[in-house]
Protein backbone atom coordinates (compact mmCIF):
# COMPACT_ATOMS: atom_id res chain seq x y z
CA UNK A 1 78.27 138.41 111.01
CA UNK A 2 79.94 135.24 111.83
CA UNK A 3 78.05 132.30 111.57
CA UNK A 4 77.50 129.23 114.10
CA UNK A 5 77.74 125.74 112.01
CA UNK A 6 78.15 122.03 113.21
CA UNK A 7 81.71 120.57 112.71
CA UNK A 8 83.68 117.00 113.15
CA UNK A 9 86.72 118.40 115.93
CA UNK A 10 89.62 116.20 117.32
CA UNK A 11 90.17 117.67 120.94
CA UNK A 12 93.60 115.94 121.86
CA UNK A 13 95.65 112.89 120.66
CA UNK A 14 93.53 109.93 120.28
CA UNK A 15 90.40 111.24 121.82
CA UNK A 16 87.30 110.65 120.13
CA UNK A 17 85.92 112.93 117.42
CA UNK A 18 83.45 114.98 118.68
CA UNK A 19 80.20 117.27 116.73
CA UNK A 20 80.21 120.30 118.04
CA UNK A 21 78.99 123.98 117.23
CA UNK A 22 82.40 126.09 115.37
CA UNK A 23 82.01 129.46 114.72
CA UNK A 24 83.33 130.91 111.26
CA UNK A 25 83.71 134.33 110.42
CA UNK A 26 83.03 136.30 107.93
CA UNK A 27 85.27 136.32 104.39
CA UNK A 28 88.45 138.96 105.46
CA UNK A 29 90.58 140.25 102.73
CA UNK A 30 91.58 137.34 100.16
CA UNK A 31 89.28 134.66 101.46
CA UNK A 32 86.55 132.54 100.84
CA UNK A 33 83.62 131.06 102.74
CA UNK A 34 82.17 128.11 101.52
CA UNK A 35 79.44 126.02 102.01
CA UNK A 36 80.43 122.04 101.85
CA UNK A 37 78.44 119.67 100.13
CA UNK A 38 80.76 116.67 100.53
CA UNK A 39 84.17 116.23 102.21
CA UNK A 40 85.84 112.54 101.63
CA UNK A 41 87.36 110.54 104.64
CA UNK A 42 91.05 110.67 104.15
CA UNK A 43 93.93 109.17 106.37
CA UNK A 44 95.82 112.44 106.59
CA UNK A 45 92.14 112.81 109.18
CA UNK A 46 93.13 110.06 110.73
CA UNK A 47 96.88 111.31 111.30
CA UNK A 48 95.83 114.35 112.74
CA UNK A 49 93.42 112.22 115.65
CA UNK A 50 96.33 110.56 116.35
CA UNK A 51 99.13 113.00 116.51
CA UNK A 52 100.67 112.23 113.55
CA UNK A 53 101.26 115.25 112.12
CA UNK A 54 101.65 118.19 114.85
CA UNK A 55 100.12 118.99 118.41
CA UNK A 56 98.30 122.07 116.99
CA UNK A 57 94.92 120.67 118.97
CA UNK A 58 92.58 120.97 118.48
CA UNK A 59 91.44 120.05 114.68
CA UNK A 60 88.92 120.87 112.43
CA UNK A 61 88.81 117.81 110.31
CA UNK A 62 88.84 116.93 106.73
CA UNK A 63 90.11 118.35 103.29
CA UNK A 64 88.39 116.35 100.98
CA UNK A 65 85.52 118.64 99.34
CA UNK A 66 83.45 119.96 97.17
CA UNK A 67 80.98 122.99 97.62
CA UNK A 68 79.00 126.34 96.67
CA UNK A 69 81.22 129.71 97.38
CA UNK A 70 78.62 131.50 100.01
CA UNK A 71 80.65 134.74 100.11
CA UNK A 72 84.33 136.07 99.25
CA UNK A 73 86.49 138.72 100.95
CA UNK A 74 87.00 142.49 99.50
CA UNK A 75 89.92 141.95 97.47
CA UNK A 76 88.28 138.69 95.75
CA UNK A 77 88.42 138.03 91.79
CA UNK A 78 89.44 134.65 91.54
CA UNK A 79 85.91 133.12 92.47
CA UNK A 80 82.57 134.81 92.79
CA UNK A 81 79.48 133.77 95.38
CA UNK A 82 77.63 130.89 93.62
CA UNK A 83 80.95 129.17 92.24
CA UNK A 84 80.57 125.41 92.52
CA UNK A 85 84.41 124.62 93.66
CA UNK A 86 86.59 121.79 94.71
CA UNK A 87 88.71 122.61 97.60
CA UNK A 88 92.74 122.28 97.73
CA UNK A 89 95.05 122.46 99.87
CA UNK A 90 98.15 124.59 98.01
CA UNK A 91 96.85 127.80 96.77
CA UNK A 92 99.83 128.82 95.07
CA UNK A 93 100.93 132.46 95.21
CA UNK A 94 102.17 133.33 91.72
CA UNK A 95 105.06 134.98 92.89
CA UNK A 96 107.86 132.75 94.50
CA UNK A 97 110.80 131.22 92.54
CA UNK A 98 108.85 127.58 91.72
CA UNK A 99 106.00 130.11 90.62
CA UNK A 100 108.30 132.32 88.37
CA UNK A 101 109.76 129.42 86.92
CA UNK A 102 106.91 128.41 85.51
CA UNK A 103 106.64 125.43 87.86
CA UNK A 104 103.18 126.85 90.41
CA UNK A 105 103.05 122.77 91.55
CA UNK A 106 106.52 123.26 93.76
CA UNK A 107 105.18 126.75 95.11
CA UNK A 108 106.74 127.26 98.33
CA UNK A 109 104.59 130.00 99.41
CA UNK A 110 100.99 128.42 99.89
CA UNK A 111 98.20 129.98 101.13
CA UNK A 112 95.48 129.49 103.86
CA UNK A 113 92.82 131.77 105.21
CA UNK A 114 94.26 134.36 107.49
CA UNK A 115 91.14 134.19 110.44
CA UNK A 116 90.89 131.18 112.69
CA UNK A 117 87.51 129.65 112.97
CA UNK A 118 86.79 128.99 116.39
CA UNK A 119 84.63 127.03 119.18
CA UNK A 120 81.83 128.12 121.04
CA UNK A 121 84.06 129.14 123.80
CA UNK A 122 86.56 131.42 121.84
CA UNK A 123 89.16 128.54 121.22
CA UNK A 124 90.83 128.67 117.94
CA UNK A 125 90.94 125.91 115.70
CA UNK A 126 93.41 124.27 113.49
CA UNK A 127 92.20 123.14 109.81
CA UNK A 128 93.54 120.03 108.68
CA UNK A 129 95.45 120.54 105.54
CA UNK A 130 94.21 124.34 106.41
CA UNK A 131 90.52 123.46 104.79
CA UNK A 132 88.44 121.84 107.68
CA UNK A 133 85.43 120.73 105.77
CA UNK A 134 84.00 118.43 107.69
CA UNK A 135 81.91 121.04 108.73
CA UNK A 136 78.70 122.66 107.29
CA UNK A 137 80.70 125.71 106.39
CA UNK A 138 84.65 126.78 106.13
CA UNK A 139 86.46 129.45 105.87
CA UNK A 140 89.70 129.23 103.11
CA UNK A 141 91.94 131.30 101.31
CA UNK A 142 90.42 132.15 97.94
CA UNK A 143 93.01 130.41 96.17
CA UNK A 144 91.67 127.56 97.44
CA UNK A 145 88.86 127.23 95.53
CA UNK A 146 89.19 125.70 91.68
CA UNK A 147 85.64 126.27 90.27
CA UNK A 148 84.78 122.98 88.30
CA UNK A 149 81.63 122.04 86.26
CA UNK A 150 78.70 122.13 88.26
CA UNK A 151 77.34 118.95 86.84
CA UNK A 152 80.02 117.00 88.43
CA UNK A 153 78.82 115.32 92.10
CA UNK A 154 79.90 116.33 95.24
CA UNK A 155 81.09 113.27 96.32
CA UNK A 156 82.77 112.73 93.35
CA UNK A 157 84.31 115.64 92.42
CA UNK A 158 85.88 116.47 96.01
CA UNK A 159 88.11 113.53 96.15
CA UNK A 160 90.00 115.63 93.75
CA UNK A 161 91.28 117.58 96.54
CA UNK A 162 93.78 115.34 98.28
CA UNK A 163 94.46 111.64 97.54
CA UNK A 164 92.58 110.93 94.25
CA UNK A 165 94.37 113.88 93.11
CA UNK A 166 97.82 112.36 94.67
CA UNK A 167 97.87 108.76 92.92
CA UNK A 168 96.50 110.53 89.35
CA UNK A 169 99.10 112.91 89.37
CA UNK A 170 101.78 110.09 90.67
CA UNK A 171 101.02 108.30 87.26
CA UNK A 172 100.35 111.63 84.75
CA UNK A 173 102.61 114.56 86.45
CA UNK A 174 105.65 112.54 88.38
CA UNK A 175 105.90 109.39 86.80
CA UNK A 176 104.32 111.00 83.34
CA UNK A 177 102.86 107.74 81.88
CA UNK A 178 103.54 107.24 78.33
CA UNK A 179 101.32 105.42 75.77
CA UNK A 180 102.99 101.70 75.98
CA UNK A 181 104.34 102.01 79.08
CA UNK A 182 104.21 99.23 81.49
CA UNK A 183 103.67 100.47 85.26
CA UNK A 184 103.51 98.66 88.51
CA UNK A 185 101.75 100.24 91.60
CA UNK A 186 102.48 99.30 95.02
CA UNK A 187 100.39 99.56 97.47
CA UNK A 188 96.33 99.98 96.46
CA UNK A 189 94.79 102.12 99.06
CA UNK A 190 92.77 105.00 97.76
CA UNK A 191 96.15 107.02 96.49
CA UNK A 192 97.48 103.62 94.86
CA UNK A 193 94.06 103.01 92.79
CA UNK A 194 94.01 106.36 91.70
CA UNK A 195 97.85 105.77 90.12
CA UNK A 196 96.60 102.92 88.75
CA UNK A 197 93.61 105.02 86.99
CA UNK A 198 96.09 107.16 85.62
CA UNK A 199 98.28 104.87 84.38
CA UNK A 200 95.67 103.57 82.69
CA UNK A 201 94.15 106.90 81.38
CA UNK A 202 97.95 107.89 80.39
CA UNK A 203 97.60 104.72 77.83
CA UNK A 204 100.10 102.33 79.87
CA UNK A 205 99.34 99.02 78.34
CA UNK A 206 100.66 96.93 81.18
CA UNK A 207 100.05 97.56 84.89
CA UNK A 208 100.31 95.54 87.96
CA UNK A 209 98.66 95.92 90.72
CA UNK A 210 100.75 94.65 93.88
CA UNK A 211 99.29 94.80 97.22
CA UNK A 212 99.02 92.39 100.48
CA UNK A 213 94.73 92.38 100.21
CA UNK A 214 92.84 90.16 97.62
CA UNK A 215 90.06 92.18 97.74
CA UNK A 216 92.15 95.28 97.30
CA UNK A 217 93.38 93.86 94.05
CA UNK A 218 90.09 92.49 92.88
CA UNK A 219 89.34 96.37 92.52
CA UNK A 220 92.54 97.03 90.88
CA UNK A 221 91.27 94.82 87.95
CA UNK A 222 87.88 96.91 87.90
CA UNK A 223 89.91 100.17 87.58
CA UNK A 224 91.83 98.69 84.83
CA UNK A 225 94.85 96.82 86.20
CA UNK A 226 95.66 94.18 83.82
CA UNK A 227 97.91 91.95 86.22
CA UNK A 228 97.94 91.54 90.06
CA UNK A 229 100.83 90.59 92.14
CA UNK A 230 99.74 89.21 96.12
CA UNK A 231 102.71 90.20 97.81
CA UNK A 232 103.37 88.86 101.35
CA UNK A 233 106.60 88.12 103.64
CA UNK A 234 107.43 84.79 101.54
CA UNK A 235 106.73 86.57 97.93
CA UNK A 236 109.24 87.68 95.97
CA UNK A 237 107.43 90.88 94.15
CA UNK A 238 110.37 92.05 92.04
CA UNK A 239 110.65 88.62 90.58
CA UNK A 240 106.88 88.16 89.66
CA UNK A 241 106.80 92.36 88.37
CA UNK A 242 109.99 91.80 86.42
CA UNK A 243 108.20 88.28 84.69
CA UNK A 244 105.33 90.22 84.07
CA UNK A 245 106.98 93.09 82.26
CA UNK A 246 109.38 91.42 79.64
CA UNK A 247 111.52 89.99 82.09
CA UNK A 248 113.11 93.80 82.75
CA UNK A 249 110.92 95.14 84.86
CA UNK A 250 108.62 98.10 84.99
CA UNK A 251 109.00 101.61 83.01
CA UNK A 252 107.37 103.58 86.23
CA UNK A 253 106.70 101.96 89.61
CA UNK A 254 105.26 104.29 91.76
CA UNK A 255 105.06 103.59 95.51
CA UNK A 256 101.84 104.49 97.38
CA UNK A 257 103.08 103.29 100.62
CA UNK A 258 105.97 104.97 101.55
CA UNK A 259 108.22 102.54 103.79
CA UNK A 260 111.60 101.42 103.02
CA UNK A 261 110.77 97.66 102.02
CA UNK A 262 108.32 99.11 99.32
CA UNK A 263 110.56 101.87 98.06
CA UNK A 264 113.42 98.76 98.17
CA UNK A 265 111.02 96.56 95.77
CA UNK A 266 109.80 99.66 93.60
CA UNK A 267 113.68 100.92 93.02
CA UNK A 268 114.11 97.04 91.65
CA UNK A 269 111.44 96.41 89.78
CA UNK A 270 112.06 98.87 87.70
CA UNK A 271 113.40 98.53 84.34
CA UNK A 272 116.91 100.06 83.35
CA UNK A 273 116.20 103.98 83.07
CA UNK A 274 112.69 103.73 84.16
CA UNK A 275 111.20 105.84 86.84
CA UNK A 276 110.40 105.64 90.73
CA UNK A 277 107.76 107.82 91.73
CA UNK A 278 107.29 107.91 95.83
CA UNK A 279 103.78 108.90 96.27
CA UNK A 280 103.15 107.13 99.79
CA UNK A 281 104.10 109.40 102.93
CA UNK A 282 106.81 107.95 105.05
CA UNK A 283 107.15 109.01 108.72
CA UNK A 284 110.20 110.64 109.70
CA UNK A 285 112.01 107.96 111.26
CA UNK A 286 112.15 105.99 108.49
CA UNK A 287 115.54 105.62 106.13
CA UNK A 288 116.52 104.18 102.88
CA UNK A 289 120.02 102.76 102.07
CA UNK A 290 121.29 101.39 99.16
CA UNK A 291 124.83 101.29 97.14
CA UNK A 292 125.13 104.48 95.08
CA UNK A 293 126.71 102.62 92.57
CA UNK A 294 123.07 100.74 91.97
CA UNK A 295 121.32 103.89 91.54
CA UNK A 296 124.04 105.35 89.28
CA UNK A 297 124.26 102.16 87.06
CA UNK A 298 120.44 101.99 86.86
CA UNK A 299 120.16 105.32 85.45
CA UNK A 300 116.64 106.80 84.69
CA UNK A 301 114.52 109.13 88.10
CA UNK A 302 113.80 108.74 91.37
CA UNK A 303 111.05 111.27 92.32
CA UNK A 304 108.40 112.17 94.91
CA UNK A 305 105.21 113.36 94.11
CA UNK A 306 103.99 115.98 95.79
CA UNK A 307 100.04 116.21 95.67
CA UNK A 308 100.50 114.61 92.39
CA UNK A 309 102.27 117.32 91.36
CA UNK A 310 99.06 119.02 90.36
CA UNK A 311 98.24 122.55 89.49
CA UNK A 312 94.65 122.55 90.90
CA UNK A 313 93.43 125.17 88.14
CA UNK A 314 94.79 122.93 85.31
CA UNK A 315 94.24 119.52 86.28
CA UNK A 316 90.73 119.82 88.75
CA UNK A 317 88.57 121.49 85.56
CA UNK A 318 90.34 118.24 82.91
CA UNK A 319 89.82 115.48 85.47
CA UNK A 320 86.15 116.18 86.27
CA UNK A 321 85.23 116.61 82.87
CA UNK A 322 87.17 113.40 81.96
CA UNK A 323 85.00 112.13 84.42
CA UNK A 324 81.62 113.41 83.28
CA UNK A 325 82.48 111.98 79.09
CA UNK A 326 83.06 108.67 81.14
CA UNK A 327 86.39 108.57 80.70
CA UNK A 328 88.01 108.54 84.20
CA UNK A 329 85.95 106.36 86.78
CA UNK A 330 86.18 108.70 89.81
CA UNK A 331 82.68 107.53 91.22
CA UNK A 332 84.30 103.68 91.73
CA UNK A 333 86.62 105.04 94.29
CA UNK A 334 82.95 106.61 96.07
CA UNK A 335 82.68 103.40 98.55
CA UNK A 336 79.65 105.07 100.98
CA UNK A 337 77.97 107.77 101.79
CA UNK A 338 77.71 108.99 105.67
CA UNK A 339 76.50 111.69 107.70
CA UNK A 340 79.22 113.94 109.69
CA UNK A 341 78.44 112.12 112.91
CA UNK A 342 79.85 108.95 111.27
CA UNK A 343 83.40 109.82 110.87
CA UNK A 344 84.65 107.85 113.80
CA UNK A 345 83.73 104.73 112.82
CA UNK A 346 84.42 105.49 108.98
CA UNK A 347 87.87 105.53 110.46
CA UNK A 348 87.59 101.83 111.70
CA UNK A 349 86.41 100.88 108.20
CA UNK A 350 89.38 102.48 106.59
CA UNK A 351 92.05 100.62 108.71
CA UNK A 352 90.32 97.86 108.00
CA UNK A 353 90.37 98.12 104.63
CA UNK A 354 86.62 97.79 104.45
CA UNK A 355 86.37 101.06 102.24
CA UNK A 356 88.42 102.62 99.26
CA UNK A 357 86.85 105.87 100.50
CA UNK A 358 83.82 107.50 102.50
CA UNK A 359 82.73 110.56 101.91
CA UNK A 360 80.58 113.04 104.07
CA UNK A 361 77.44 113.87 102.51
CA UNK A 362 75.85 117.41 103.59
CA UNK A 363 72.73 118.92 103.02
């Protein structure tokens, strides 16, 4: 029987978020229905209010989560009812060309749960990043779920699913960190701390925070930056990331804000044959320009980073348990705790910068 649970909707392009009754049906044939215990407060929620990513209104928000499998369809082997899971938003297939070639991160045949859950009224919904968990209940494609330990906290552990997950995997997957390394991050949102973790856990013994907040890079210290850079209009941030590394300038810098004047600094601060790792989503008006004879004579990568380039069934399981020897500091990026009806104005304390991240705490 489908089931009648409260969820967090966007109705139409900048209209307030609205709790309201969604009806979810039951698990078809290679899905799973699961019961959220926390769901983080991303900006990719905050695109969709706004338009920002399609006009598929209206939206089931957030992607962020962590929960208990309540059921599974037929077909089902992957997870079981009872599996304590973190929820992600590229079930990869197994079967396209990225999968056969051994590279499951590229997959270009993701999943999502065939069924729409719906309102009250019959009207079908659209899940951001096809999860929608900021609702008691969700319905997902199976291989959606990544069972982790069960010790691990909600809150926690669910920030895995989107843009923890993004800035690790910048650092470990794209950029691949070595031990020695010196690495700058630009930008220190919640994707550019997390880079800044994993540069750290990677073994980098140099990395620079730069960002245009003091406060932002006060917590860049506590998550184990070990220099800071202040940029602004009148700073030069190539200079002062080039002075800190050696004088040649970083082995990775990885860009967590994605617009032209920070992928500019991060292709120059860069030492010769180091590595650019674009993390931060640009919109699609935005271009890039530079000589090609400056990227040929500087040699080493450009890349993007797609979800961190992560493999949810590898890297989820590692990271949480990192996490629960004390090794990764995943609860630091945990700023609040709120209730579902708070989402609005957990929005307003993002933009602000007020928060690294709120999460959505369920009963």
């Amino acid at each position: 029987m489908p089931q009648t649970v409260k969820g967090v909707i966007a109705r139409a392009k900048d209209a307030e978020l609205e709790l309201v009754d969604i009806v979810v049906p039951d698990a078809g044939p290679g899905e799973a229905l699961v019961k959220v215990q926390a769901c983080g407060v991303c900006h990719t929620d905050l695109h969709y209010q706004q338009g920002g990513i399609n006009d598929d209104f209206p939206f089931l928000l957030g992607h962020e989560a962590a929960g208990v499998v309540e059921a599974v369809g037929p077909d089902v082997t992957s997870v079981s009812p009872g599996d304590y899971v973190v929820l992600n938003w590229r079930a990869v297939c197994g079967q396209c060309r990225a999968c056969l070639k051994g590279e499951s991160w590229y997959c270009f045949n993701t999943a999502n749960a065939s069924q729409k859950m719906t309102l009250a009224d019959g009207t079908e919904l659209t899940p951001a990043l096809g999860i929608g968990a900021f609702a008691e209940k969700t319905l997902v494609a199976a291989g959606q779920c990544t069972p982790v330990d069960e010790k691990a906290e909600p809150a926690v552990a669910g920030l895995l699913g989107c843009g923890v997950m993004a800035g690790l995997g910048a650092s470990l997957n794209t950029g691949a960190v070595r031990r020695g390394e010196s690495v700058a991050v630009i930008g220190c949102g919640g994707v550019g701390m997390a880079a800044i973790a994993g540069a750290v856990l990677a073994g980098a013994t140099t990395v620079v925070a730069v960002d245009t907040d003091q406060r932002k890079l006060d917590k860049a210290v506590e998550l184990g930056a070990t220099h800071t850079v202040l940029s602004g209009k009148d700073v030069d941030v190539v200079g002062q990331v080039q002075q800190i590394c050696d004088g040649h300038g970083a082995d990775v810098v990885v860009d967590a804000v994605g617009r032209p004047e920070t992928f500019q600094q991060a292709f120059e601060a860069r030492d010769l044959a180091g590595r650019v790792v674009l993390v931060g989503v640009p919109t699609p008006e935005m271009t890039w320009e530079t000589p090609l004879i400056e990227i040929f004579s500087r040699g080493g990568a450009i890349k993007s980073s797609w979800y961190g380039d992560c493999l949810p069934s590898r890297d989820f399981p590692m990271l949480v348990e990192l996490w629960l020897q004390g090794r990764l500091p995943l609860d630091a990026f945990v700023t609040e705790r709120i209730a579902l009806d708070e989402v609005e104005q957990a929005f307003g304390r993002m933009e602000t910068g007020d928060v690294l991240r709120s999460v959505v705490v369920l009963d």
